[in-house]
N, C-alpha and C. Protein backbone atom coordinates (compact mmCIF):
# COMPACT_ATOMS: atom_id res chain seq x y z
N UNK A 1 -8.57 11.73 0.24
CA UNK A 1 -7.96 12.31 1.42
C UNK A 1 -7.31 11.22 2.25
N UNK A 2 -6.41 11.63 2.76
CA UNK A 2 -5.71 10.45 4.10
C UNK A 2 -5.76 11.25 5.49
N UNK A 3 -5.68 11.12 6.33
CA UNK A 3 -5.50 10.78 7.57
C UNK A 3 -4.44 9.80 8.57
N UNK A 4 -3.94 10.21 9.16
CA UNK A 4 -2.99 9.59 10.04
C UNK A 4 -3.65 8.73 11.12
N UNK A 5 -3.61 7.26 11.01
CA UNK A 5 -3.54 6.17 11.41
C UNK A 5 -2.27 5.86 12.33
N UNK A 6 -1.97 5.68 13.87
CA UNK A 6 -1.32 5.50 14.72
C UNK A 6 -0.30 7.08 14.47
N UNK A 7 0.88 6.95 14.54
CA UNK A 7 1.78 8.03 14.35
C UNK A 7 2.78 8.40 12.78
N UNK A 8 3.21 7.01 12.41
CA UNK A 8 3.67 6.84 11.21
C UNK A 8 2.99 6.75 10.06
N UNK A 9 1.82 6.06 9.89
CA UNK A 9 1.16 5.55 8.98
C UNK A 9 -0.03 6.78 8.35
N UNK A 10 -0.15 6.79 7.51
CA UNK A 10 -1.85 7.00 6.52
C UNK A 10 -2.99 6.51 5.86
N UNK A 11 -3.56 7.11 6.22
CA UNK A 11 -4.82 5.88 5.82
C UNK A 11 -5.60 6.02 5.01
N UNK A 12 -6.17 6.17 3.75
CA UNK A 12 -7.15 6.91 2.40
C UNK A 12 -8.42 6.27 3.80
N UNK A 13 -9.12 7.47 3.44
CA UNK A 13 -10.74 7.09 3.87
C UNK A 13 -11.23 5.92 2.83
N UNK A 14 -11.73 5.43 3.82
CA UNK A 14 -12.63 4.44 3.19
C UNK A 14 -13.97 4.27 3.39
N UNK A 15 -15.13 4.33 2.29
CA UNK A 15 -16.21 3.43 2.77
C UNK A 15 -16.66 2.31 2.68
N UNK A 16 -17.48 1.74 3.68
CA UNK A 16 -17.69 0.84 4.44
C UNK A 16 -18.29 -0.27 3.23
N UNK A 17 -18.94 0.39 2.09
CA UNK A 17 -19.59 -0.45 1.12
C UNK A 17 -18.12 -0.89 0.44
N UNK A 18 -17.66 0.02 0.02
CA UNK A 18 -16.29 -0.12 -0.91
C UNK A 18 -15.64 -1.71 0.32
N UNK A 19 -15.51 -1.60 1.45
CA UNK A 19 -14.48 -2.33 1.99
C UNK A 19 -14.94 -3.73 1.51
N UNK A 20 -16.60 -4.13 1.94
CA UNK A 20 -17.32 -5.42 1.90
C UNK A 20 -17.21 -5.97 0.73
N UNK A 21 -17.30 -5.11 -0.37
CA UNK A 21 -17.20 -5.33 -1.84
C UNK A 21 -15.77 -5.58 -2.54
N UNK A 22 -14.95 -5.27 -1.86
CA UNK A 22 -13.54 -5.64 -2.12
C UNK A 22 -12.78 -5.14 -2.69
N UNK A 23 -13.68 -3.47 -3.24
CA UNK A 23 -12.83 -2.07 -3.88
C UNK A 23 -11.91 -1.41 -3.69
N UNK A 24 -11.50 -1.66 -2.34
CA UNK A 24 -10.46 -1.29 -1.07
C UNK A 24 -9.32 -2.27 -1.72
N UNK A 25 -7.76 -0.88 -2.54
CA UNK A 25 -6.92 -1.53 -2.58
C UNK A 25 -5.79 -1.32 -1.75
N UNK A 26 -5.62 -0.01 -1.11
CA UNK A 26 -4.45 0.38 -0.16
C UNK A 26 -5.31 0.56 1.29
N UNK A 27 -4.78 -0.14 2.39
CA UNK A 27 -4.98 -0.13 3.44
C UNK A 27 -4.31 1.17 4.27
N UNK A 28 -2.95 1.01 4.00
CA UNK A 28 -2.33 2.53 4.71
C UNK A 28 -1.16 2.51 4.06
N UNK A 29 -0.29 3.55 4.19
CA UNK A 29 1.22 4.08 3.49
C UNK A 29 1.82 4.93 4.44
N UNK A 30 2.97 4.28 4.46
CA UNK A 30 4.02 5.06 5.25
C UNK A 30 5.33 5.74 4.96
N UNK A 31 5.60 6.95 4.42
CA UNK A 31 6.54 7.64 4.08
C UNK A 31 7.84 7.69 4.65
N UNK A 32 9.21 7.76 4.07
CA UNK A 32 10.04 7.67 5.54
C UNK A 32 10.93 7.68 4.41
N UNK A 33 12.57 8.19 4.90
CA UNK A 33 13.93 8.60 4.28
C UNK A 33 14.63 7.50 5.13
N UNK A 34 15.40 6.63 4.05
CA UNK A 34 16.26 5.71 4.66
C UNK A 34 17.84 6.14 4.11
N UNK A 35 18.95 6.46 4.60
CA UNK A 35 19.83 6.92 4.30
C UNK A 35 19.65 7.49 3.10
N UNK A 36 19.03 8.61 2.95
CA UNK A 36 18.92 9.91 2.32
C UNK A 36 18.02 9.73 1.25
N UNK A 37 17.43 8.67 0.67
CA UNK A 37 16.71 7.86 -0.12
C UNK A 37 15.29 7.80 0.17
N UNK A 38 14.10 8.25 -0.32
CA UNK A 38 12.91 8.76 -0.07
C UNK A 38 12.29 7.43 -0.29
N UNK A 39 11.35 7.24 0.65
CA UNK A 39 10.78 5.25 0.06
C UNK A 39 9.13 5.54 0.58
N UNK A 40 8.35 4.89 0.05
CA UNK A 40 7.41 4.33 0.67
C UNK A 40 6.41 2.83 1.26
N UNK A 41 5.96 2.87 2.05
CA UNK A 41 5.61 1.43 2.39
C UNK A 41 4.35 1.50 2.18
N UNK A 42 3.71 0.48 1.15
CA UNK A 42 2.51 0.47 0.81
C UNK A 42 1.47 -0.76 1.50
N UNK A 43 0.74 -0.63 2.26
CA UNK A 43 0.08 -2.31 3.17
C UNK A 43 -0.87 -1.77 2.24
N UNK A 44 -1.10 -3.36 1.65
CA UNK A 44 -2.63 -3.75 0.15
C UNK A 44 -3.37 -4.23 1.44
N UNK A 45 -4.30 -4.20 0.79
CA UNK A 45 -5.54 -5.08 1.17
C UNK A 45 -5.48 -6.80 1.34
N UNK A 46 -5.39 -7.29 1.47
CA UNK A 46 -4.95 -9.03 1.62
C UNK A 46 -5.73 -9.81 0.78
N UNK A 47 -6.40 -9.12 0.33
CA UNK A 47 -7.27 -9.82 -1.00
C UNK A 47 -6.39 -9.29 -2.32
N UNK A 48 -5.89 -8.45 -2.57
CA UNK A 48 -5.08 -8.31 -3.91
C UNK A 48 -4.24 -9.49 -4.75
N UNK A 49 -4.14 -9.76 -6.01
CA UNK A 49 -3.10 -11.00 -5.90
C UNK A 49 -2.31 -10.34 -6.35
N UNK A 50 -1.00 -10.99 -5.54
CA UNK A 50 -0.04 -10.49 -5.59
C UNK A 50 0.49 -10.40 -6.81
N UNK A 51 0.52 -11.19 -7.85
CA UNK A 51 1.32 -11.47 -8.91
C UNK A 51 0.75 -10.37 -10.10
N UNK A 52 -0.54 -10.15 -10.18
CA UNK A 52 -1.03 -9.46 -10.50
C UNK A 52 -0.39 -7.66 -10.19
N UNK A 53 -0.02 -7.81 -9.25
CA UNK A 53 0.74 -6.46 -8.53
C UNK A 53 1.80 -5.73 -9.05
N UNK A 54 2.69 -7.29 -8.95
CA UNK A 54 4.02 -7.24 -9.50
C UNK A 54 4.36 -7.32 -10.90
N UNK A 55 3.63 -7.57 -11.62
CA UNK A 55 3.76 -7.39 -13.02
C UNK A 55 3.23 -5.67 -13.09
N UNK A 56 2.66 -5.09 -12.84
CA UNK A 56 1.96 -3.71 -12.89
C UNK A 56 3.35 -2.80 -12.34
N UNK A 57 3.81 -3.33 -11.33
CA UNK A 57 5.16 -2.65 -10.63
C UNK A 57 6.29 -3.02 -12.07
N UNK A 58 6.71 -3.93 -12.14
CA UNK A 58 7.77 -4.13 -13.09
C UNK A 58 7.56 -3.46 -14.26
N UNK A 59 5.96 -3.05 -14.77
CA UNK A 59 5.58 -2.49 -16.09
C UNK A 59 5.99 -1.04 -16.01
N UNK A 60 5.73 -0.59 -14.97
CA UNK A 60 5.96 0.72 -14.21
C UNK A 60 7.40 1.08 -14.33
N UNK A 61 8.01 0.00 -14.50
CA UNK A 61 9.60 0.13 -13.90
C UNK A 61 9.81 0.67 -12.47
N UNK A 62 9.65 0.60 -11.55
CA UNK A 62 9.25 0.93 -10.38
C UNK A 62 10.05 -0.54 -9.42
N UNK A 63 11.32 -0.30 -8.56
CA UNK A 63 11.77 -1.11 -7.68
C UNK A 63 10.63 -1.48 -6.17
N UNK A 64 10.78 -2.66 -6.04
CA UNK A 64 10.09 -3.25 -4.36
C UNK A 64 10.37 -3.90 -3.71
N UNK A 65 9.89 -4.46 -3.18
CA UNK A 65 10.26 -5.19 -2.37
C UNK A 65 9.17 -5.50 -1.05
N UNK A 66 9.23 -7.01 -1.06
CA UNK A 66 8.26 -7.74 -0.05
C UNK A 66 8.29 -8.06 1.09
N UNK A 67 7.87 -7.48 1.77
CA UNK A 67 7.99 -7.94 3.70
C UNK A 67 7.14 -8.38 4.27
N UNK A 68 7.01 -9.45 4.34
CA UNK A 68 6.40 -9.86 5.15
C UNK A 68 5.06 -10.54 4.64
N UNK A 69 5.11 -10.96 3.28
CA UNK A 69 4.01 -11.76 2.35
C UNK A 69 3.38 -12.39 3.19
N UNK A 70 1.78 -12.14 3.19
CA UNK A 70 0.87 -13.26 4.12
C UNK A 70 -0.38 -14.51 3.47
């Protein structure tokens, strides 16, 4: 299930064991039409590696793009 987190965003429930343990891979997702083009914004968890990500996306064939890498 998700839930709406501030106004834009969603949030999958999470529990609290899952978070400590590091099972927690999507933090929240934000849906939104950019000149007529349906997109979503996915915030990971900050423990994910990234590279690991992006090979899974490219396998997918699936376009992205990175904002704001921390």
């Amino acid at each position: 299930m998700m839930r709406r987190k501030f106004k834009e965003y969603l949030a999958p429930k999470k529990n609290e064991a899952d978070l400590i343990s590091g099972r927690v891979f999507v933090d929240k997702v934000k849906l939104y039409i950019d000149r007529n083009v349906k997109k979503a914004s996915i915030i990971l968890d900050r423990r994910v590696d990234l590279n690991s990500l992006l090979d899974i996306l490219k396998k997918a064939g699936l376009t992205y793009e990175i904002i704001n890498q921390r």
